[in-house]
Protein backbone atom coordinates (compact mmCIF):
# COMPACT_ATOMS: atom_id res chain seq x y z
CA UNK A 1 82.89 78.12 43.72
CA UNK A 2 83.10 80.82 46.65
CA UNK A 3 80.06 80.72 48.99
CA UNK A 4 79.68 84.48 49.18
CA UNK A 5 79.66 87.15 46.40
CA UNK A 6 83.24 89.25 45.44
CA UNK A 7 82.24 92.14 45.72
CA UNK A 8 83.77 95.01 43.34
CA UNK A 9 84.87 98.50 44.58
CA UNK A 10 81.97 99.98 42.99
CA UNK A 11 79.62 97.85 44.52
CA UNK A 12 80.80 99.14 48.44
CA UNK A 13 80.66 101.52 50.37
CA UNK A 14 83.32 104.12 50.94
CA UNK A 15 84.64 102.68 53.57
CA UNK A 16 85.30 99.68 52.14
CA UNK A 17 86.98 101.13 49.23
CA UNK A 18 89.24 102.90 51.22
CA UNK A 19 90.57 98.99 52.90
CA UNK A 20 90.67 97.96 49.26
CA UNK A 21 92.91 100.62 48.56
CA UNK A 22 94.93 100.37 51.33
CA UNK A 23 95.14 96.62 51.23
CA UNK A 24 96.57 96.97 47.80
CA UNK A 25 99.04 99.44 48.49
CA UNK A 26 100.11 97.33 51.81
CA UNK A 27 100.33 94.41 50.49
CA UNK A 28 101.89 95.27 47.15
CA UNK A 29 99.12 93.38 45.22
CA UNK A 30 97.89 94.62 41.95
CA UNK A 31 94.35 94.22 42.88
CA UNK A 32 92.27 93.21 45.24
CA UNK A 33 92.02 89.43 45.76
CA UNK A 34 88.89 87.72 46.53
CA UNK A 35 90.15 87.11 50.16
CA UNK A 36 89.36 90.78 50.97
CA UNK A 37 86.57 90.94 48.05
CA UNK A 38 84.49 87.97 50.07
CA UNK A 39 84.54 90.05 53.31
CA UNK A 40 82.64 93.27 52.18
CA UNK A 41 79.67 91.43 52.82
CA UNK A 42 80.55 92.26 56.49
CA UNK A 43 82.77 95.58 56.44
CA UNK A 44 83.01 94.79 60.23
CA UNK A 45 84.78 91.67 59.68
CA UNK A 46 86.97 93.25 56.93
CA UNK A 47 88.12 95.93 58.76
CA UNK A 48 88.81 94.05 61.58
CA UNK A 49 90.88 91.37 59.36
CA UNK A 50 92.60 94.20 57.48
CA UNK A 51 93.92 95.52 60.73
CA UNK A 52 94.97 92.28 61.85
CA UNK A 53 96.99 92.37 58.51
CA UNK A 54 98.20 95.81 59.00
CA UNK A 55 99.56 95.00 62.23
CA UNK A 56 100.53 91.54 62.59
CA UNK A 57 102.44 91.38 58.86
CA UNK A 58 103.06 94.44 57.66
CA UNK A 59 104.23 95.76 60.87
CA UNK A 60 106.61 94.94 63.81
CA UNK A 61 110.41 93.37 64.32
CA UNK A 62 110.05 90.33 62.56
CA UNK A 63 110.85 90.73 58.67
CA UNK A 64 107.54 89.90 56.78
CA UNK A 65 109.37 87.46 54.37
CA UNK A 66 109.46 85.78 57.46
CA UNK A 67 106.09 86.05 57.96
CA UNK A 68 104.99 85.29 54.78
CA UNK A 69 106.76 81.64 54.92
CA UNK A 70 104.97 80.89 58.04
CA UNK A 71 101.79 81.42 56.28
CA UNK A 72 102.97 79.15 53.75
CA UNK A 73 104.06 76.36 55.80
CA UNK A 74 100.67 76.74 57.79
CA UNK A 75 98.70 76.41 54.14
CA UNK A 76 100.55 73.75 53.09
CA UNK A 77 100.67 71.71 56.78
CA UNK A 78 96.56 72.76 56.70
CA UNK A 79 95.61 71.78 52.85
CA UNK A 80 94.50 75.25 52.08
CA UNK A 81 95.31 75.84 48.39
CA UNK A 82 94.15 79.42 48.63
CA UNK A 83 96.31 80.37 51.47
CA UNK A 84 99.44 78.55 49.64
CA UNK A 85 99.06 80.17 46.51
CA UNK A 86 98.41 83.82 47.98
CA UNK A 87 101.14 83.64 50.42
CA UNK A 88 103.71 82.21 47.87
CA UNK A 89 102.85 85.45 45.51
CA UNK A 90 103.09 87.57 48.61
CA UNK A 91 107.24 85.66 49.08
CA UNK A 92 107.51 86.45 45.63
CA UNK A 93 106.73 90.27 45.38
CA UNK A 94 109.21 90.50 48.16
CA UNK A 95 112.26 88.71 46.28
CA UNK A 96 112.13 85.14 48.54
CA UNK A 97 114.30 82.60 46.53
CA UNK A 98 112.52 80.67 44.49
CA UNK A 99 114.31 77.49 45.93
CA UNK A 100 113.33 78.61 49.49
CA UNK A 101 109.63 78.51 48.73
CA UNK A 102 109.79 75.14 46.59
CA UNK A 103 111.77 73.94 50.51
CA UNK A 104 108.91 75.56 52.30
CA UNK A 105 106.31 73.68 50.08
CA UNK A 106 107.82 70.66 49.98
CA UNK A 107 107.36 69.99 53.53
CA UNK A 108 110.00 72.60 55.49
CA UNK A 109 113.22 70.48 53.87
CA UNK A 110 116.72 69.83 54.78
CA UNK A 111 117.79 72.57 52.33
CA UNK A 112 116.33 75.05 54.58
CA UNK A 113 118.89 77.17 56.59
CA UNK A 114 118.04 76.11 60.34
CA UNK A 115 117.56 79.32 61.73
CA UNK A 116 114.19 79.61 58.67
CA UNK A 117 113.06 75.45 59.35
CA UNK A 118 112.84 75.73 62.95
CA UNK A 119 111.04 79.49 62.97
CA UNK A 120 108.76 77.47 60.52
CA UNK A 121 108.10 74.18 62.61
CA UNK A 122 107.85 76.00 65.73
CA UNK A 123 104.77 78.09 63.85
CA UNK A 124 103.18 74.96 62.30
CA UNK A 125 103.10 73.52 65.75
CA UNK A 126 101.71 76.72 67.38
CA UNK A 127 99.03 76.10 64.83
CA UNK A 128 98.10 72.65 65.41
CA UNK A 129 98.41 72.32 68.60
CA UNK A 130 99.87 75.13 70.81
CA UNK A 131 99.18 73.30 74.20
CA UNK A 132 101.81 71.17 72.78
CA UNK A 133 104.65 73.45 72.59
CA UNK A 134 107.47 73.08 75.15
CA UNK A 135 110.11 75.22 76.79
CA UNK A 136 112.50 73.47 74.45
CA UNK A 137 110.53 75.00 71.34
CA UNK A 138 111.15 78.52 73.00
CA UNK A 139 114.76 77.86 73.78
CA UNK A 140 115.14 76.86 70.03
CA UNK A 141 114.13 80.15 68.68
CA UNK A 142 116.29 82.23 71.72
CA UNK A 143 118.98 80.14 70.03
CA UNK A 144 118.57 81.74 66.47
CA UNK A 145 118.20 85.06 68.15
CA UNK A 146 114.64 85.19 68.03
CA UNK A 147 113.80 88.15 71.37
CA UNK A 148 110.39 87.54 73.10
CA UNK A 149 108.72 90.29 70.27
CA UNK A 150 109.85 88.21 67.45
CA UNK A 151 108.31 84.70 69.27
CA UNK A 152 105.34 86.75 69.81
CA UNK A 153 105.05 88.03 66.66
CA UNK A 154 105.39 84.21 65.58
CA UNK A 155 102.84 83.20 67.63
CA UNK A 156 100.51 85.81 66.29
CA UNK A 157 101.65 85.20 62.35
CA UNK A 158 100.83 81.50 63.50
CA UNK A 159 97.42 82.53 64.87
CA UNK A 160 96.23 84.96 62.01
CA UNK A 161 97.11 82.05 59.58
CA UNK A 162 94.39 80.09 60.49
CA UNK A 163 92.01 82.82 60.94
CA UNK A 164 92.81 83.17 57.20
CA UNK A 165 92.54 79.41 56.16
CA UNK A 166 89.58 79.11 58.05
CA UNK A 167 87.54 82.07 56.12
CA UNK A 168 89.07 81.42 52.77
CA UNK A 169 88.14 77.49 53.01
CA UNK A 170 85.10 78.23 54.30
CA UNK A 171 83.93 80.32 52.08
CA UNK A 172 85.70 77.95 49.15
CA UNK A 173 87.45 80.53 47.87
CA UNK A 174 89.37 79.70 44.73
CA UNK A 175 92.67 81.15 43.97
CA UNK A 176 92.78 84.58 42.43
CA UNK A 177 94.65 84.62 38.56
CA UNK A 178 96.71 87.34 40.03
CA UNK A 179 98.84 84.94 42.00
CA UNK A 180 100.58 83.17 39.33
CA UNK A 181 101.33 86.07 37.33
CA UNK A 182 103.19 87.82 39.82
């Protein structure tokens, strides 16, 4: 059980209906999940993570199906359940292959295209241990065609991930119904 209260649009203030909103309409969710619902408590904090959304995924050269699969590998490499299950919805609502996400969950498998493994291992290492990545990591992505805004933006996908599995584990969120059903 979650460590904070949800709180409902009706229990905010206008401002934070207005993020709820616009989450929803960003994001392509039906409602709002309890990710954004446990950070009303501190409208500074979800403001500040629903611009970080705004701009990191929803915006810039990388595709966000992209995007979206780095969060999953990160959830999956980092045990968070929460972040697995809302960023495999989020692949879903924008048509990723079923088979591609089962790869992705499954531990970033041979039947991924290389061009989609190594974007993938290159963020799960940024993740875990950025100090550790090497010229040679870089090169890799130049070699798919990655420029130095896509790495960047993989860096910062990386980054935001586990800003997002650290709030949603440590507030013990549990996953919202809404992801299974879309």
């Amino acid at each position: 059980m979650q460590r904070f209260p949800l709180r409902q649009e009706a229990e905010t203030t206008e401002e934070v209906g207005l993020i709820y909103r616009d989450f929803q309409r960003g994001m392509g969710f039906p409602e709002v999940p309890s990710f954004i619902r446990v950070q009303a408590t501190s409208p500074g904090m979800l403001a500040g993570t629903w611009g970080l959304i705004k701009n990191i995924l929803l915006e810039g050269a990388l595709p966000r199906a992209t995007k979206e699969l780095i969060f999953v590998a990160i959830s999956v490499d980092r045990e968070c359940k929460y972040c697995r299950d809302a960023h495999t919805a989020c692949c879903r609502i924008l048509g990723v292959e079923e088979n591609t996400i089962q790869a992705v969950m499954e531990g970033l498998s041979e039947e991924l295209p290389d061009h989609i493994r190594d974007v993938l291992q290159f963020a799960v290492k940024c993740s875990s241990g950025p100090h550790q990545l090497t010229d040679e990591d870089f090169a890799t992505l130049r070699r798919h065609g990655f420029d130095d805004e896509q790495s960047l933006e993989v860096i910062a996908t990386a980054a935001m991930a586990v800003y997002a599995i650290t709030i949603a584990d440590a507030t013990m969120l549990d996953s919202d119904k809404l992801f299974s059903s879309v």
